[in-house]
Protein backbone atom coordinates (compact mmCIF):
# COMPACT_ATOMS: atom_id res chain seq x y z
CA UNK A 1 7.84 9.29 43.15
CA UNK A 2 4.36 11.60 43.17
CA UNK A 3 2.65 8.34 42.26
CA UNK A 4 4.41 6.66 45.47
CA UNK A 5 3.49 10.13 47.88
CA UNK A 6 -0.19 9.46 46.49
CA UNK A 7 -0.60 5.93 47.37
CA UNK A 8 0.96 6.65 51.23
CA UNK A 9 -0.82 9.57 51.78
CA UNK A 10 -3.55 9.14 53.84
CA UNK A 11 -6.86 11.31 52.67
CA UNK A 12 -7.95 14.21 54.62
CA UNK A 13 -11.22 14.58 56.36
CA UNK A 14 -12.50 16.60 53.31
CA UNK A 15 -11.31 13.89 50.78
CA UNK A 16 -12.78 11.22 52.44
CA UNK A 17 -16.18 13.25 52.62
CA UNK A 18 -16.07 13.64 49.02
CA UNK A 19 -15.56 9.91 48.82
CA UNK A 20 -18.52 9.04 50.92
CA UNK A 21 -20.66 11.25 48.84
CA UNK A 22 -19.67 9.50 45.51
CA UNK A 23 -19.83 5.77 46.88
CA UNK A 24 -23.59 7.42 48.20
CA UNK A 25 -24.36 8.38 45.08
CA UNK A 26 -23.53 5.88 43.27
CA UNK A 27 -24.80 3.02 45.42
CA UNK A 28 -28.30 4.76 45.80
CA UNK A 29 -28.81 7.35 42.84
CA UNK A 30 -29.53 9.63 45.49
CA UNK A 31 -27.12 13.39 45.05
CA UNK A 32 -25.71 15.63 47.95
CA UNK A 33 -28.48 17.94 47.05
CA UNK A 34 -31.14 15.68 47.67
CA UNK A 35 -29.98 14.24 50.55
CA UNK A 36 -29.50 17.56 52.30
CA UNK A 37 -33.07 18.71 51.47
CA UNK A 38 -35.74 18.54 54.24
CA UNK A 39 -37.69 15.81 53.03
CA UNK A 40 -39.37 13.30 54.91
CA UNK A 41 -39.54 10.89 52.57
CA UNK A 42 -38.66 7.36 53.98
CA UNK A 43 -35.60 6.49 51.03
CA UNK A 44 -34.21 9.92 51.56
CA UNK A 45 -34.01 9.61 55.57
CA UNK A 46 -32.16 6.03 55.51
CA UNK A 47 -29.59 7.57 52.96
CA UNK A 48 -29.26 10.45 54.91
CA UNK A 49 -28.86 9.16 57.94
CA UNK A 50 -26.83 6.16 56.62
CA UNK A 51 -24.29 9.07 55.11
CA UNK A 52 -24.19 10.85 58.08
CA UNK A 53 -22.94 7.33 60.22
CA UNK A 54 -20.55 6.69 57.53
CA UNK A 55 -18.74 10.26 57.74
CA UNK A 56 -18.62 10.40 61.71
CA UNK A 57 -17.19 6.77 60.85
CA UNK A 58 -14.63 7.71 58.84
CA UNK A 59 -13.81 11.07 60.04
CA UNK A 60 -12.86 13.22 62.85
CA UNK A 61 -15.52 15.61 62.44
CA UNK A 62 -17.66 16.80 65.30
CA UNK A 63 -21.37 16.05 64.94
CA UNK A 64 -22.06 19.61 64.89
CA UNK A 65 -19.82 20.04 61.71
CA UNK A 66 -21.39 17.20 60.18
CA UNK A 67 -25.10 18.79 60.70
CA UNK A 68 -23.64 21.96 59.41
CA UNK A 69 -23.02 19.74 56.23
CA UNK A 70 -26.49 18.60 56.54
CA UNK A 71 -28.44 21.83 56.03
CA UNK A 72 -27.72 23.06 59.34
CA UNK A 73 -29.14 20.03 61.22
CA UNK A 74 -28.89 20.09 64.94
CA UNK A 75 -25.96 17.91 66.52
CA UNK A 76 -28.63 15.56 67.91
CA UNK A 77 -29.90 14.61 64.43
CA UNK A 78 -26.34 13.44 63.54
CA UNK A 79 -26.44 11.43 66.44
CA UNK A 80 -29.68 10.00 66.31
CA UNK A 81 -28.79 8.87 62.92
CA UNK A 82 -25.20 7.25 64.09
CA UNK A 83 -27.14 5.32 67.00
CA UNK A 84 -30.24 4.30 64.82
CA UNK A 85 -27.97 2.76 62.04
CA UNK A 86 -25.32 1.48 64.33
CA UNK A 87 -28.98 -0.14 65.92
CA UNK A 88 -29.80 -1.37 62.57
CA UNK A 89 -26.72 -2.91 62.04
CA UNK A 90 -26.93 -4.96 65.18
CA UNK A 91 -30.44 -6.56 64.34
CA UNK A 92 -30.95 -6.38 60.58
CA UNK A 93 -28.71 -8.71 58.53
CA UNK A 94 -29.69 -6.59 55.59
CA UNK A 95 -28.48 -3.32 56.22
CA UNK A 96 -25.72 -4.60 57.79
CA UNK A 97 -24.30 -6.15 54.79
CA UNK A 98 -24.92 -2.71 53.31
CA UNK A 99 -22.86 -0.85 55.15
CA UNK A 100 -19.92 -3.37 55.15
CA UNK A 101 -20.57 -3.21 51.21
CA UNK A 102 -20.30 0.78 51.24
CA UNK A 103 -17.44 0.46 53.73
CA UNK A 104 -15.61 -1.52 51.35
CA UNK A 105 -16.04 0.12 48.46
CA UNK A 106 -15.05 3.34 50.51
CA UNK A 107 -11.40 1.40 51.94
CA UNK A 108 -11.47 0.27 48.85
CA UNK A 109 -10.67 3.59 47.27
CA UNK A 110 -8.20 4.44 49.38
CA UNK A 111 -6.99 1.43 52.09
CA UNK A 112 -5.13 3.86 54.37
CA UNK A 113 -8.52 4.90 55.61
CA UNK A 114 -9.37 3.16 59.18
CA UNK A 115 -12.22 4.00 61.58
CA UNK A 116 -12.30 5.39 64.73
CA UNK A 117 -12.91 1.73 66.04
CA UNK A 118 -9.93 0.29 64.35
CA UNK A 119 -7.47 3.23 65.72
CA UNK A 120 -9.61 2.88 69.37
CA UNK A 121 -8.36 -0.90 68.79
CA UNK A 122 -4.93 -0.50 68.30
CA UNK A 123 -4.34 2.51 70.49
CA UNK A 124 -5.52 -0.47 72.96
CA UNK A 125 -2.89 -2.70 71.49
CA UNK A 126 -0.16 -0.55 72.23
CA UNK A 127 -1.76 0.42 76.01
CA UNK A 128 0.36 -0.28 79.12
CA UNK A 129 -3.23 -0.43 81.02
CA UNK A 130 -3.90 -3.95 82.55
CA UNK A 131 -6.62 -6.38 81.03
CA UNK A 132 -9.28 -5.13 83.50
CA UNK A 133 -8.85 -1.42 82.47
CA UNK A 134 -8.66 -2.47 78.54
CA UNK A 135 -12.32 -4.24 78.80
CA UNK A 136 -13.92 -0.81 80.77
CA UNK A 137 -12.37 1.18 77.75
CA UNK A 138 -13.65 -1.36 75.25
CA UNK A 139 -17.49 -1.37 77.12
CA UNK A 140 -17.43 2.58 77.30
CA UNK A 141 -16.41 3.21 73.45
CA UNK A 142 -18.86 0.66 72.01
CA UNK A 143 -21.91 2.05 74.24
CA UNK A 144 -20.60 5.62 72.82
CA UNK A 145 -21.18 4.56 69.32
């Protein structure tokens, strides 16, 4: 019965953060205490950044608590790095076979997990608005990202 409450549970926030931090890790070598240094160093920024996107992915956490988890970066920074890989993702083949790779390995640990554009999706589903309304919503959440 445990076993059953464990597999239908869905993670927290915090869980999942943990999560993204191992898959990190072990995908790139990099640790949490590199990443949240302040270096410059071109490897270090992608993976930070590319953690960042992936927890404001999978969480609800504000971009201001996600900095805060970053060494006290600025809100800005977190969303700087959510637009630039989100950009990447859109015109590099590359990284964007990446972060579907991560992503999976991330659902993969626990398939309960969804993000914010699947729930946006299916909150739409269920929506008594009419077509016309649907598409505005659809246009407004993907130029948010």
């Amino acid at each position: 019965m445990v076993l059953e409450e464990k597999l239908t549970t869905p993670l927290t926030d915090q869980q999942i953060y943990r999560l993204i931090l191992d898959v990190i890790e072990e995908s790139t070598g990099h640790s949490l205490k590199t990443i949240r240094e302040r270096n410059r160093e071109r490897k270090i920024v992608f993976v930070r950044m590319l953690t960042m996107y992936l927890i404001r992915l999978h969480t609800t956490w504000t971009e201001v608590r996600v900095g805060i988890l970053f060494d006290n970066r600025d809100h800005s920074t977190v969303n700087h790095a959510f637009k630039t890989i989100s950009g990447y993702c859109d015109t590099m083949p590359d990284i964007k076979n990446t972060v579907e790779t991560l992503n999976e390995k991330i659902r993969g640990q626990d398939p309960t997990i969804q993000t914010k554009f699947q729930i946006f999706q299916e909150v739409l589903k269920t929506s008594t608005r009419s077509k016309n309304k649907q598409e505005q919503w659809e246009i407004r959440f993907r130029l948010a990202k």
